[in-house]
Protein backbone atom coordinates (compact mmCIF):
# COMPACT_ATOMS: atom_id res chain seq x y z
CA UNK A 1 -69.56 -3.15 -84.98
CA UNK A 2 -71.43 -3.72 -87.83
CA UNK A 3 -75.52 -3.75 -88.15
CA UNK A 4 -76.93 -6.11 -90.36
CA UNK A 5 -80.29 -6.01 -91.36
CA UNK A 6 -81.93 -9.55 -91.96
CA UNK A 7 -84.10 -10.81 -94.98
CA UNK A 8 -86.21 -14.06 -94.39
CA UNK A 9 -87.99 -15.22 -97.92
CA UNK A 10 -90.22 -17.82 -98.05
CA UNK A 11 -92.91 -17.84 -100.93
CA UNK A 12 -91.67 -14.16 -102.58
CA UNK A 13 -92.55 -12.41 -100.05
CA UNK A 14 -90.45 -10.95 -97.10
CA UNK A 15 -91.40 -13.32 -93.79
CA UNK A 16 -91.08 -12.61 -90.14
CA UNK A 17 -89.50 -15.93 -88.39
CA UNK A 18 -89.76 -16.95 -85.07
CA UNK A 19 -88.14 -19.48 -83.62
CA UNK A 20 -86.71 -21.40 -86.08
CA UNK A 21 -90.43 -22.88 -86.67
CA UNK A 22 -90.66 -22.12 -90.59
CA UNK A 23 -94.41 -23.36 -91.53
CA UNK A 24 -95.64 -20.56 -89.07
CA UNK A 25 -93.92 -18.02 -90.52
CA UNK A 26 -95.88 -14.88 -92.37
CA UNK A 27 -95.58 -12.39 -94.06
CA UNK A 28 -93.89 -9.55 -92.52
CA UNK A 29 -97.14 -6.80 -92.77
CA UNK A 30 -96.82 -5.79 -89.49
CA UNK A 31 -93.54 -3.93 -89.79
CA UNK A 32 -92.32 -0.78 -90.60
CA UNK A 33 -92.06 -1.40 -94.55
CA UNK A 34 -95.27 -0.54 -96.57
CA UNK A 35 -94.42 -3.64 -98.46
CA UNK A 36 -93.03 -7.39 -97.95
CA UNK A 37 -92.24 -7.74 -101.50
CA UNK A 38 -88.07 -7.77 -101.10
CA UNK A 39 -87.07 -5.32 -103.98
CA UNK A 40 -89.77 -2.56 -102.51
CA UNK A 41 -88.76 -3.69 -98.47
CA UNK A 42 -84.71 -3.04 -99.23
CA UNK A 43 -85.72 -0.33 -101.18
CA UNK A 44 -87.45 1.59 -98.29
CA UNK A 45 -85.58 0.75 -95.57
CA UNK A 46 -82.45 1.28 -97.37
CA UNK A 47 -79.70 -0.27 -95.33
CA UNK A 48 -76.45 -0.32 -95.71
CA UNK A 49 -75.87 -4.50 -95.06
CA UNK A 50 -78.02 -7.33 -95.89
CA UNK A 51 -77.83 -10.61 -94.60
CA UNK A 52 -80.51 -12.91 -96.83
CA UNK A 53 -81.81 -16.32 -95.94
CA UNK A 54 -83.83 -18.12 -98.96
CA UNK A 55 -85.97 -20.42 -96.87
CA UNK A 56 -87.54 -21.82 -99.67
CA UNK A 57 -84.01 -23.22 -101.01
CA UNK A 58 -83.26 -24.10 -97.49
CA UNK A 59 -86.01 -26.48 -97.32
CA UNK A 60 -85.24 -27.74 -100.97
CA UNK A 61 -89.14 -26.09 -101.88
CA UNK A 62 -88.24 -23.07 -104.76
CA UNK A 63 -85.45 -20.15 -105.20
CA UNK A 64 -85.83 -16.51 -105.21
CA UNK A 65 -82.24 -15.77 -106.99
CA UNK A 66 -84.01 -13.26 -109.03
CA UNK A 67 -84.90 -11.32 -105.79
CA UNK A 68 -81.96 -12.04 -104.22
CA UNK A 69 -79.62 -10.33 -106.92
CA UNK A 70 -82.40 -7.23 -107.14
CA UNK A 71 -81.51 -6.50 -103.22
CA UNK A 72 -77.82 -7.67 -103.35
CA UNK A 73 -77.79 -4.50 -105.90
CA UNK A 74 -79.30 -2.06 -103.43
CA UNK A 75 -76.58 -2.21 -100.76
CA UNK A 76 -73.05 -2.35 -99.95
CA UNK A 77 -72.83 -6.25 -99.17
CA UNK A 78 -74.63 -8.69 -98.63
CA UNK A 79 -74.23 -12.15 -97.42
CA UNK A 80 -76.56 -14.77 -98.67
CA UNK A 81 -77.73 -18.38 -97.45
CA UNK A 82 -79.37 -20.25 -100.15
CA UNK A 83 -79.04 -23.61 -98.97
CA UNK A 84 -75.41 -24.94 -100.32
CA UNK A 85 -75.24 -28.74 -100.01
CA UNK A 86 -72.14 -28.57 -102.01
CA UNK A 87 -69.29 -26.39 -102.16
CA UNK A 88 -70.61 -26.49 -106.09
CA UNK A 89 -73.66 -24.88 -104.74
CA UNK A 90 -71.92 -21.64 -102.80
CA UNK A 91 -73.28 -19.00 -105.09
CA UNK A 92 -70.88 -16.47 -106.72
CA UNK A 93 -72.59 -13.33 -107.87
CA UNK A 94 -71.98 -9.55 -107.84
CA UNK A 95 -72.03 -8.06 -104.42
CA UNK A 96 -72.80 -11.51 -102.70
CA UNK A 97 -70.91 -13.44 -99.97
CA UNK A 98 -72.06 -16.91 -100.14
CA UNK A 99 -73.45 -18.21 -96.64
CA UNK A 100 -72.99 -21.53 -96.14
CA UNK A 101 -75.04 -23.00 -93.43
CA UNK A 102 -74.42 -26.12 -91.08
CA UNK A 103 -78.39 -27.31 -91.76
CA UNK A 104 -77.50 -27.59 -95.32
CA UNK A 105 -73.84 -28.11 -96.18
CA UNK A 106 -73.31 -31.50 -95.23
CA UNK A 107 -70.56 -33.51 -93.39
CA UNK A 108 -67.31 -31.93 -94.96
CA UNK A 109 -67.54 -28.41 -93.91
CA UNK A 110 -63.56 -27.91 -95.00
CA UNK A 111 -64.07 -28.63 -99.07
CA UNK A 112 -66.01 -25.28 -99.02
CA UNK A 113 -63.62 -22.55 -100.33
CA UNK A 114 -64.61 -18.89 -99.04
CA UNK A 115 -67.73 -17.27 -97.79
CA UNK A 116 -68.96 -17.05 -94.63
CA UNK A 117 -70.03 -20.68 -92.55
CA UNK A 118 -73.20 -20.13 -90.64
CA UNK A 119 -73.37 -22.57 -87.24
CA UNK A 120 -77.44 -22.51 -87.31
CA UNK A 121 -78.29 -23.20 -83.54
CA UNK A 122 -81.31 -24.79 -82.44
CA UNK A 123 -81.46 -25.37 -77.88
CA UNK A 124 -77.84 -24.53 -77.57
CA UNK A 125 -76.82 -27.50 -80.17
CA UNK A 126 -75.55 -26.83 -83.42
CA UNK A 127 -78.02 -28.47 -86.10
CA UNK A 128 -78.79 -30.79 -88.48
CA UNK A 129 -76.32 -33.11 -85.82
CA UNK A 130 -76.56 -32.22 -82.54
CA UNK A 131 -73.22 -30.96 -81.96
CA UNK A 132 -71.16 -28.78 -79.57
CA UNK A 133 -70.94 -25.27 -81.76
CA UNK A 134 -67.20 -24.86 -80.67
CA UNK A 135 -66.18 -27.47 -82.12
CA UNK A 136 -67.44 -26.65 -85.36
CA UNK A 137 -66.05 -23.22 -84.67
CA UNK A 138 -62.29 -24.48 -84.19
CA UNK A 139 -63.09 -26.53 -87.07
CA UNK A 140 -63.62 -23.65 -88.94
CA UNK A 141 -60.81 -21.62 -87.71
CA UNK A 142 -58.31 -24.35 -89.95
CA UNK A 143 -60.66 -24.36 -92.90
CA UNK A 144 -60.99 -21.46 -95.77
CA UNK A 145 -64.14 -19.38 -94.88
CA UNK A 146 -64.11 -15.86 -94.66
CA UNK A 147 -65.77 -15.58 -91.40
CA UNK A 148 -68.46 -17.35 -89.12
CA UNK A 149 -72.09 -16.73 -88.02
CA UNK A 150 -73.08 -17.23 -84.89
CA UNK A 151 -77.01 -17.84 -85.64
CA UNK A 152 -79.40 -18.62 -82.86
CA UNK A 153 -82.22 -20.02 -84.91
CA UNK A 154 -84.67 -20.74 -81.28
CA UNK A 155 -84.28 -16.89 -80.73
CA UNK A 156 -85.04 -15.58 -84.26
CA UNK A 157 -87.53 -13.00 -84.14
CA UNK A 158 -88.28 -13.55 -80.18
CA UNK A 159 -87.25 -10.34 -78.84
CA UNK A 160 -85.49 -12.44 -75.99
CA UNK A 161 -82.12 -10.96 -75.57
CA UNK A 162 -79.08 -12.42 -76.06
CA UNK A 163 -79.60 -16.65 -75.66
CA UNK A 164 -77.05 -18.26 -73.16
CA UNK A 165 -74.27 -19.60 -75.40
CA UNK A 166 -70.28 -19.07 -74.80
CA UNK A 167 -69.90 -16.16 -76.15
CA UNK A 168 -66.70 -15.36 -75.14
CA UNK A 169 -65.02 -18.92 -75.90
CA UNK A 170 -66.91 -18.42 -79.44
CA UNK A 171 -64.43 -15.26 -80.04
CA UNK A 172 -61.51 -16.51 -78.37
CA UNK A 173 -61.42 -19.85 -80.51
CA UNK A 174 -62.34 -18.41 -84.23
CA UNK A 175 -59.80 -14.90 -84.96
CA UNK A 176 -61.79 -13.82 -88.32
CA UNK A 177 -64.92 -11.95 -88.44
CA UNK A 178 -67.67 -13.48 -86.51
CA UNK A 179 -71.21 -12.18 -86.33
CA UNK A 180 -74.10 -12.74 -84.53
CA UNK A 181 -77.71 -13.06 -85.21
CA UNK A 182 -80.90 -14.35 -83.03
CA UNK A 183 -82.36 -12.98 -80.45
CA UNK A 184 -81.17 -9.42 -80.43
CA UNK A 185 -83.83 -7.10 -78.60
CA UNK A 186 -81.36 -3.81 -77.90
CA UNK A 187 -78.95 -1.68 -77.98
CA UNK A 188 -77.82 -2.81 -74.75
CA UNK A 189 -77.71 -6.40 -76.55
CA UNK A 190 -75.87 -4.82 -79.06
CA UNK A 191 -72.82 -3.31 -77.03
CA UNK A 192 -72.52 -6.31 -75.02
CA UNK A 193 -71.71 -8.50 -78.38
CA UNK A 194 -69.73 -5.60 -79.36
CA UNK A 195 -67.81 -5.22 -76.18
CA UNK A 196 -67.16 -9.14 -76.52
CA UNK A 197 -66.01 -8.40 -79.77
CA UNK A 198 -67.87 -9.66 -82.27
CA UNK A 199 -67.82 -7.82 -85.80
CA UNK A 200 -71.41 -7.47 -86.22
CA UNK A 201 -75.12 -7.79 -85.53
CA UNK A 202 -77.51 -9.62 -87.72
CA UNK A 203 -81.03 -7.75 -87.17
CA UNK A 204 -84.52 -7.59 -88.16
CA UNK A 205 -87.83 -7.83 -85.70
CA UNK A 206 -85.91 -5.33 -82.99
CA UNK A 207 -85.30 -2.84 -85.76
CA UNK A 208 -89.20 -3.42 -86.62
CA UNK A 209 -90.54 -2.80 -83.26
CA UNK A 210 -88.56 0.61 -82.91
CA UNK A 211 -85.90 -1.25 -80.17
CA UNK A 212 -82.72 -0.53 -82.89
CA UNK A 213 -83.27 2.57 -84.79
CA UNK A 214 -83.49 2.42 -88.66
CA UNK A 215 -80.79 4.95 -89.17
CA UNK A 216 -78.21 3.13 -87.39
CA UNK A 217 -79.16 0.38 -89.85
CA UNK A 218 -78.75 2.66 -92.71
CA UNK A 219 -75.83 3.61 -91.40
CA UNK A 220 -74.88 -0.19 -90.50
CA UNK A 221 -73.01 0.64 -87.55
CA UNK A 222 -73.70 0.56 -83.89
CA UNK A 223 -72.76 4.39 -82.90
């Protein structure tokens, strides 16, 4: 299974999120990067995968493409939510897989071509709707997209294990890659997605407290 570390910018700096509650998040100072400026962070911690979120495009606020493509060139691949609200929006670049989230992309999820769809998860519901997140999964198992997020936006940066969602149903109903982010506190959280059989892990504050070692993430593979 693949280990994924995760990238949160908000104001061009590297930010530590928590529960899906943006205007709280900081800086991430605390961790164990000498810097939250994202060129020097990727650069130190050197992992292998990258997942990105640009919160300030999320929230329709700024862009940090500039940062984006100075990581994206630091690793092997990296997938990259910038907010799409358009399938005209799903960025294309060197080394980037376009994320295209549920908050953002609007009501036809099947016009986007590629990429990988992200069903953001807020309380068990998928968001900005309210709805059941497998039926957007089966929905996405007809469409185009590369492969699906699971991404339990409550549980970001929590430390509270794996949330209760239906894990199993989740990989049963979609058959390309599918990875999962939010929550994860340990390894043991990491072999029971893996022994569920999801593709990868999509980590950050575990890695930061010393719960996921960073050469595993350099490595980007649970071993």
């Amino acid at each position: 299974m693949d280990l994924i570390l995760a990238l949160d910018l908000m104001n061009g700096s590297v930010v530590h999120g928590s529960k899906g509650r943006r205007s709280a998040y900081r800086p991430l100072t605390w961790g164990i990067a000498s810097s939250a400026e994202p060129a020097a962070y990727v650069r130190e911690l050197k992992p292998r995968y990258l997942y990105i979120a640009d919160l300030d495009r999320i929230e329709g606020v700024g862009s940090h493409d500039a940062a984006i493509l100075d990581c994206c060139h630091m690793v092997d691949r990296c997938l990259v939510d910038r907010g799409s609200r358009s399938p005209g929006e799903a960025w294309c670049a060197e080394n980037v897989i376009p994320v295209i989230g549920t908050e953002t992309a609007g009501d036809d999820l099947m016009a986007y071509e590629g990429g990988f769809l992200s069903v953001d998860i807020m309380d068990g519901k998928a968001i900005p709707r309210g709805e059941e997140p497998l039926r957007i999964l089966a929905l996405a198992e007809e469409g185009q997209f590369e492969g699906c997020i699971i991404l339990s936006l409550s549980s970001v940066g929590t430390e509270s294990g794996i949330p209760s969602l239906p894990l199993e149903e989740m990989r049963a109903i979609f058959s390309r890659t599918l990875l999962f982010g939010g929550g994860v506190a340990s390894l043991d959280d990491l072999r029971l997605l893996a022994g569920i059989g999801f593709d990868g892990a999509i980590v950050a504050t575990a890695v930061h407290r010393g719960a996921i070692p960073l050469e595993m993430i350099r490595r980007g593979r649970l071993c």
